[in-house]
PDB file of N, CA and C in Angstrom:
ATOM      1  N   UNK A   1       9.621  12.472 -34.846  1.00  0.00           N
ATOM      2  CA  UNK A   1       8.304  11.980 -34.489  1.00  0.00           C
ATOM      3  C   UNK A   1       7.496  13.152 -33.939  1.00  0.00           C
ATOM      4  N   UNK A   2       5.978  13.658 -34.711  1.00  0.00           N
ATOM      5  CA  UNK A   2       5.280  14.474 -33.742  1.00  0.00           C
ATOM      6  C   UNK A   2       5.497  13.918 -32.105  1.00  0.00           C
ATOM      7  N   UNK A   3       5.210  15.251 -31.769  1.00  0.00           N
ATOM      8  CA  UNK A   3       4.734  15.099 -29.970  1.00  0.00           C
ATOM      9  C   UNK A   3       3.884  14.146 -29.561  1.00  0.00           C
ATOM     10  N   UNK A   4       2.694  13.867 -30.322  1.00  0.00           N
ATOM     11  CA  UNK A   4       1.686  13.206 -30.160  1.00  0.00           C
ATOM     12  C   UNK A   4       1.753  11.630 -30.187  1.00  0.00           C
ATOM     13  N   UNK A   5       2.654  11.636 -31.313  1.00  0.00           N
ATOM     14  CA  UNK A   5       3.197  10.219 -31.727  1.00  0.00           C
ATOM     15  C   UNK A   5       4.409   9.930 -29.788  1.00  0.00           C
ATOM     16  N   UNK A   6       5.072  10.465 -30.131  1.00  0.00           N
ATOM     17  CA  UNK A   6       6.078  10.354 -28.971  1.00  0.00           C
ATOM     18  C   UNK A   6       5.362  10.285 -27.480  1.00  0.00           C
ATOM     19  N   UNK A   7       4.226  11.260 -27.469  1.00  0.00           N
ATOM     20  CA  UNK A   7       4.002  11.228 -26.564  1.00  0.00           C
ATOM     21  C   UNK A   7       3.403   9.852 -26.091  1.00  0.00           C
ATOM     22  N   UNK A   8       2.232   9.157 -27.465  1.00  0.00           N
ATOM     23  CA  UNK A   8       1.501   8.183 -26.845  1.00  0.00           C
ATOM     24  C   UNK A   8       2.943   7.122 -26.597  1.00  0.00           C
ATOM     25  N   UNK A   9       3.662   7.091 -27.118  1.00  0.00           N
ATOM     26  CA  UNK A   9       4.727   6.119 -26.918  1.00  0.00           C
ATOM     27  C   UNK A   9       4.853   6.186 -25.247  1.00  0.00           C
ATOM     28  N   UNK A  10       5.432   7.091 -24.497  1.00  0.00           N
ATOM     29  CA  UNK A  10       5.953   7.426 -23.821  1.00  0.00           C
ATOM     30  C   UNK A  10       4.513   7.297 -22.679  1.00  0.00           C
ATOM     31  N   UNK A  11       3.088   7.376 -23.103  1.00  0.00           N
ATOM     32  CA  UNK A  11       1.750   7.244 -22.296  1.00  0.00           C
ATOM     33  C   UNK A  11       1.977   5.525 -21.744  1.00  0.00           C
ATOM     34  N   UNK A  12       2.106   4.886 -22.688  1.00  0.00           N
ATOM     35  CA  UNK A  12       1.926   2.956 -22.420  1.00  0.00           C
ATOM     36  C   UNK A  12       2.962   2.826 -21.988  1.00  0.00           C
ATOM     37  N   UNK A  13       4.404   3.335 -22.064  1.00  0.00           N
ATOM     38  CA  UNK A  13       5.136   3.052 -21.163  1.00  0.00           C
ATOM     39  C   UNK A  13       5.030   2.877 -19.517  1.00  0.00           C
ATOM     40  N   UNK A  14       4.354   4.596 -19.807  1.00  0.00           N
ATOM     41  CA  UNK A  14       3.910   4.726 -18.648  1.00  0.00           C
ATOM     42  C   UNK A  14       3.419   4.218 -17.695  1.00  0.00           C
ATOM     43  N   UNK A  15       2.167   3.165 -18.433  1.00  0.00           N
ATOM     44  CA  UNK A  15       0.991   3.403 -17.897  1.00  0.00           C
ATOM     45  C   UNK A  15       1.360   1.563 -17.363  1.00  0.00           C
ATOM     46  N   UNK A  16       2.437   1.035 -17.973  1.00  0.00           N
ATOM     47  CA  UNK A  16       3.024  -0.107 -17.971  1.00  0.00           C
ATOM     48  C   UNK A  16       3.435  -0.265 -16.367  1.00  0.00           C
ATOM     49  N   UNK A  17       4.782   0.823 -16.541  1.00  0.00           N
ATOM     50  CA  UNK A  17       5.786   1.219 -15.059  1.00  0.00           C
ATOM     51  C   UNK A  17       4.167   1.102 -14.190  1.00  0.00           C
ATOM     52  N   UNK A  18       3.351   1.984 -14.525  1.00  0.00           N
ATOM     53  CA  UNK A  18       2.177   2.169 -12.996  1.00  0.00           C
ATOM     54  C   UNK A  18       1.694   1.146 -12.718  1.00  0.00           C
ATOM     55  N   UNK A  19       0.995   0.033 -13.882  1.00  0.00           N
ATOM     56  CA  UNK A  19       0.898  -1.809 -13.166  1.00  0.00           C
ATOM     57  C   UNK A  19       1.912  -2.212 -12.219  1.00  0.00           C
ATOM     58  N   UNK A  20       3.124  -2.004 -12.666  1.00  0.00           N
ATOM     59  CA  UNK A  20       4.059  -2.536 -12.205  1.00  0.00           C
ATOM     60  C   UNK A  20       4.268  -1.933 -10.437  1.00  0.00           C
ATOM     61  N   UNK A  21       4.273  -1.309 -10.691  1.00  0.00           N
ATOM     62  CA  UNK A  21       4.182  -0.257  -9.379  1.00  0.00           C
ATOM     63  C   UNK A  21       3.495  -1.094  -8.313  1.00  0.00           C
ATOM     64  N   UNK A  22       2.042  -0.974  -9.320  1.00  0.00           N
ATOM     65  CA  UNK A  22       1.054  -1.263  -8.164  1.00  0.00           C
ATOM     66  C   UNK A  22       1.022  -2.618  -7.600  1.00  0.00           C
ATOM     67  N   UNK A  23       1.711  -3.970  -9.134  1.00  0.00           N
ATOM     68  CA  UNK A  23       1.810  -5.243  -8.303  1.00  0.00           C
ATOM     69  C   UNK A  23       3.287  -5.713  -6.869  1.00  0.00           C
ATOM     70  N   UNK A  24       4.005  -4.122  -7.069  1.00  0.00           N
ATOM     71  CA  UNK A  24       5.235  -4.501  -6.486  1.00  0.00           C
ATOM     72  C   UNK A  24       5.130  -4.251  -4.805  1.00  0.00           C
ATOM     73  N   UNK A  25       5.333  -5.041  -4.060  1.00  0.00           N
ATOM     74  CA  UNK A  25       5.287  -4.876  -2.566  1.00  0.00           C
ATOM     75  C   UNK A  25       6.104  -3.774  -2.165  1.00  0.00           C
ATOM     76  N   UNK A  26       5.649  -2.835  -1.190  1.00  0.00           N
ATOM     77  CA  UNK A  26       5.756  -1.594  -1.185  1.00  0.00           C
ATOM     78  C   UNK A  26       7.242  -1.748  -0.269  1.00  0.00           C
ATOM     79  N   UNK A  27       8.029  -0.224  -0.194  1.00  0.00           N
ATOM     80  CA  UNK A  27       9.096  -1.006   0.287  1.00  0.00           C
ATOM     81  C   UNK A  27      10.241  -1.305  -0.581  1.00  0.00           C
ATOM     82  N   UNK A  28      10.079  -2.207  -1.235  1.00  0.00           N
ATOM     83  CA  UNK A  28      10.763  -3.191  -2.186  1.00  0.00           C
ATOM     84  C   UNK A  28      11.589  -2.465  -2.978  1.00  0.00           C
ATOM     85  N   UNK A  29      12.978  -2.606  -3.199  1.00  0.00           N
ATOM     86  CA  UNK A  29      13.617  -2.226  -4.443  1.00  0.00           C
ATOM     87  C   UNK A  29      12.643  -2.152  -5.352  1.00  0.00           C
ATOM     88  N   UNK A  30      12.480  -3.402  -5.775  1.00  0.00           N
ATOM     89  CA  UNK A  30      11.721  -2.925  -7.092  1.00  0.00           C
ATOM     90  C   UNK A  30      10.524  -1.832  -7.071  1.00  0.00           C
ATOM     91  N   UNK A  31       9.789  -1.914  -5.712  1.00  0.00           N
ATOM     92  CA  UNK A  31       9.049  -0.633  -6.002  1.00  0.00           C
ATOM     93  C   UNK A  31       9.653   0.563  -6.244  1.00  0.00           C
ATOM     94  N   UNK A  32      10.648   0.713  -5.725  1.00  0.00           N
ATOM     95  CA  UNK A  32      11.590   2.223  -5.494  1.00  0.00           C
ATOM     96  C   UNK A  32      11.729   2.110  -7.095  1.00  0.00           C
ATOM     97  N   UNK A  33      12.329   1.133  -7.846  1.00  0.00           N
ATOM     98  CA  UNK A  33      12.402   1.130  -9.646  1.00  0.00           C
ATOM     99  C   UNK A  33      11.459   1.636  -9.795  1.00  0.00           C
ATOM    100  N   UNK A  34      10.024   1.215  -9.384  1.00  0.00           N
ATOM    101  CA  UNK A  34       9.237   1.600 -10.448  1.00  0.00           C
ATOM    102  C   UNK A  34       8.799   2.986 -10.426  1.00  0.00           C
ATOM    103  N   UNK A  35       8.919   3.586  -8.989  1.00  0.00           N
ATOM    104  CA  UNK A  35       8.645   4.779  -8.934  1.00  0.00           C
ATOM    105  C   UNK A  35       9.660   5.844  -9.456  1.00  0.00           C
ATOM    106  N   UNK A  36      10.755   5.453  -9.782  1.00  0.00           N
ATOM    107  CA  UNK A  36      11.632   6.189  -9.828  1.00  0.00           C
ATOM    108  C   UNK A  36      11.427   6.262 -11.580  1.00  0.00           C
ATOM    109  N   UNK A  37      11.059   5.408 -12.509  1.00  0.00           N
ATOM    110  CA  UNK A  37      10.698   4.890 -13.689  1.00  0.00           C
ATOM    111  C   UNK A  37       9.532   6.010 -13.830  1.00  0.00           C
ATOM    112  N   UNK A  38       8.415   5.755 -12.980  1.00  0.00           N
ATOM    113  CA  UNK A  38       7.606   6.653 -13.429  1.00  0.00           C
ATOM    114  C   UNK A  38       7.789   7.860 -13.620  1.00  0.00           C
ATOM    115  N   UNK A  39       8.266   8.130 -12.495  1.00  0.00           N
ATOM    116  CA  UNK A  39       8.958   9.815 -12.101  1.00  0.00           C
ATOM    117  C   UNK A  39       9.529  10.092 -13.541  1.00  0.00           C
ATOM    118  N   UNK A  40      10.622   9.193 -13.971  1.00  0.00           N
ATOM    119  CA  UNK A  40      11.627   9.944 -15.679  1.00  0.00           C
ATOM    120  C   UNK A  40      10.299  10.058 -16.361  1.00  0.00           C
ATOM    121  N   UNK A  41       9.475   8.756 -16.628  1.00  0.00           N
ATOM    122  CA  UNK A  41       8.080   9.143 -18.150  1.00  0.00           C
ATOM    123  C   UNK A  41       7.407  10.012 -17.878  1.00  0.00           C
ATOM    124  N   UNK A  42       7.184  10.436 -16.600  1.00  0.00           N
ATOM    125  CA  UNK A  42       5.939  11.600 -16.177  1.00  0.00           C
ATOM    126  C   UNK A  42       6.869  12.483 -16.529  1.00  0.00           C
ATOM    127  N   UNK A  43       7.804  13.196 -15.862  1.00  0.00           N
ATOM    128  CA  UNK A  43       9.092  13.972 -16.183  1.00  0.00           C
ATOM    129  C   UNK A  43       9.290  14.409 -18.146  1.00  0.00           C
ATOM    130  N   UNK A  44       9.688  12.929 -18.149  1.00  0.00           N
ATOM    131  CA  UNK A  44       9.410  12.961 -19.776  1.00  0.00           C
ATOM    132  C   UNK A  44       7.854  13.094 -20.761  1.00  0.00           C
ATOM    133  N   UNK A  45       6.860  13.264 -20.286  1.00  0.00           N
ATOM    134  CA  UNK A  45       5.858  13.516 -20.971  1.00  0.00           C
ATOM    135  C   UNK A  45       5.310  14.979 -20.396  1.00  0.00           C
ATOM    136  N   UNK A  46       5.939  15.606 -19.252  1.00  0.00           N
ATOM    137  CA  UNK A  46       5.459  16.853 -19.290  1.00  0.00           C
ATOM    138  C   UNK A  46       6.676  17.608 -20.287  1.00  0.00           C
ATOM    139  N   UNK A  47       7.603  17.486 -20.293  1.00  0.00           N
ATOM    140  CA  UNK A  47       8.758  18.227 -21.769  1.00  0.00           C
ATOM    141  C   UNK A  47       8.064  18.088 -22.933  1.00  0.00           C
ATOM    142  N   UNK A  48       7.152  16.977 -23.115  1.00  0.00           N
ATOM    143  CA  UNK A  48       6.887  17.098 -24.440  1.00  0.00           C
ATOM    144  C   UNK A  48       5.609  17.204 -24.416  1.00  0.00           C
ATOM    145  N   UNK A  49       5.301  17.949 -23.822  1.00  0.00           N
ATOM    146  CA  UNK A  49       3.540  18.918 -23.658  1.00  0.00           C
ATOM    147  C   UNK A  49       4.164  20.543 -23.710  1.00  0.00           C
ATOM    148  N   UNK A  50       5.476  20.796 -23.259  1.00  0.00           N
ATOM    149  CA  UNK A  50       5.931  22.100 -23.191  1.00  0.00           C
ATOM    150  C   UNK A  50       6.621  22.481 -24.418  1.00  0.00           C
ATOM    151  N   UNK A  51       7.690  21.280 -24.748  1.00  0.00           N
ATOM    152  CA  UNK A  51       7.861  21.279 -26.608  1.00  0.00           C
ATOM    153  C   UNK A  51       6.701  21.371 -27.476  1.00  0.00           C
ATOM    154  N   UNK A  52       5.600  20.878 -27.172  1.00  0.00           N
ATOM    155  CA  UNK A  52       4.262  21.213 -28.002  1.00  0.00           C
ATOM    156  C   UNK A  52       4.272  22.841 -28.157  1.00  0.00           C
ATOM    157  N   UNK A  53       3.872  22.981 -27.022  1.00  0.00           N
ATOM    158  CA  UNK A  53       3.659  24.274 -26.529  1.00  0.00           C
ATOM    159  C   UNK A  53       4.408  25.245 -27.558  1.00  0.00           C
ATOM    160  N   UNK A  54       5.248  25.186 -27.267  1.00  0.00           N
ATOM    161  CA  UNK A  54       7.134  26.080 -27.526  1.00  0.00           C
ATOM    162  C   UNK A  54       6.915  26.109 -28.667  1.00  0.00           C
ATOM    163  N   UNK A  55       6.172  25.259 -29.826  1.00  0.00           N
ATOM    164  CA  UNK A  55       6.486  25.111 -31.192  1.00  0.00           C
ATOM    165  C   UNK A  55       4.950  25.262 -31.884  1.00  0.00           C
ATOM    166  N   UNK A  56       3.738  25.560 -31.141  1.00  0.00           N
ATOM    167  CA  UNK A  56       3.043  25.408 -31.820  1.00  0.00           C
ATOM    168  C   UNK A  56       1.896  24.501 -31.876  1.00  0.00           C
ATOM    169  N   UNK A  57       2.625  23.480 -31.149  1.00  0.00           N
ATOM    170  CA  UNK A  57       2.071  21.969 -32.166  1.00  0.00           C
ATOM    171  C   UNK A  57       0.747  21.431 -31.418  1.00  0.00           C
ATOM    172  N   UNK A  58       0.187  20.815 -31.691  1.00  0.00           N
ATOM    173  CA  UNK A  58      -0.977  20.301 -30.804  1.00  0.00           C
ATOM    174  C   UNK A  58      -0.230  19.314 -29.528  1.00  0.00           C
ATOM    175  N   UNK A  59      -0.893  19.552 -28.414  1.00  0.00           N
ATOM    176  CA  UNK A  59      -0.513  18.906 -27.425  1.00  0.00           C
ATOM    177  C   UNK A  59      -0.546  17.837 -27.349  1.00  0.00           C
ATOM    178  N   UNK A  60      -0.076  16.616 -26.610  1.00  0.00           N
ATOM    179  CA  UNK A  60      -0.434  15.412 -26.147  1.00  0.00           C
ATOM    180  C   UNK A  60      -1.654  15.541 -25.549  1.00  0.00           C
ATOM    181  N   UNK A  61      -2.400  14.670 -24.912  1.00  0.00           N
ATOM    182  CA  UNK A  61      -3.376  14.426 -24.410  1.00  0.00           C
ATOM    183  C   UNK A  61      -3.065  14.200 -23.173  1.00  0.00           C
ATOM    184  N   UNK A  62      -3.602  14.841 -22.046  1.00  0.00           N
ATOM    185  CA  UNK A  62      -3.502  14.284 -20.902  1.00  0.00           C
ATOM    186  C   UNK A  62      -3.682  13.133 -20.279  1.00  0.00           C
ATOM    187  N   UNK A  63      -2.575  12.637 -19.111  1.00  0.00           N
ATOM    188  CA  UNK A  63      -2.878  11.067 -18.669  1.00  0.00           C
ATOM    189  C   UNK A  63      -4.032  11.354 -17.880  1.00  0.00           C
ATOM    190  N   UNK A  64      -5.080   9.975 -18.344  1.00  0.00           N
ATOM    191  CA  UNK A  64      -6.005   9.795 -18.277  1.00  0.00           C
ATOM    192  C   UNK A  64      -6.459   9.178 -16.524  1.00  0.00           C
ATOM    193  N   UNK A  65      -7.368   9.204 -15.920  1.00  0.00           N
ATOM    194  CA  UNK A  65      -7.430   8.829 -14.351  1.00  0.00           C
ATOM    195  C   UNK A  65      -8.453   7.502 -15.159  1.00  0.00           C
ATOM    196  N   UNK A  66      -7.273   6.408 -14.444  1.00  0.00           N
ATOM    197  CA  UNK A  66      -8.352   5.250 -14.928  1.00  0.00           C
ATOM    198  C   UNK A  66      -9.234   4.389 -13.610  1.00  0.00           C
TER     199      UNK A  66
END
């Protein structure tokens, strides 16, 4: 899969975990999931801005401030 392709995959995941985040009472196991969730996709979408990089390829697009 291009970067781009992978990456947007890996953007709505994202951007999923961060709802989630934000409806979860702070504190909470589950918040600690979700942050810890975000942490791997953010984690995982800066590797594949640096695999872009490394190879050439056009970058992902940066996450967006909504």
């Amino acid at each position: 899969m291009p970067y781009r392709g992978e990456a947007s995959v890996v953007l709505e995941m994202w951007r999923e975990v961060e709802r989630g985040l934000a409806a979860a009472p702070d504190g909470t196991p589950e918040a600690e999931e979700f942050q810890a969730e975000a942490l791997r996709l953010r984690n995982e979408y800066q590797r594949l801005i640096i695999e872009a990089r490394a190879h050439h390829r056009p970058e992902p697009d940066p996450f967006p401030d909504e």
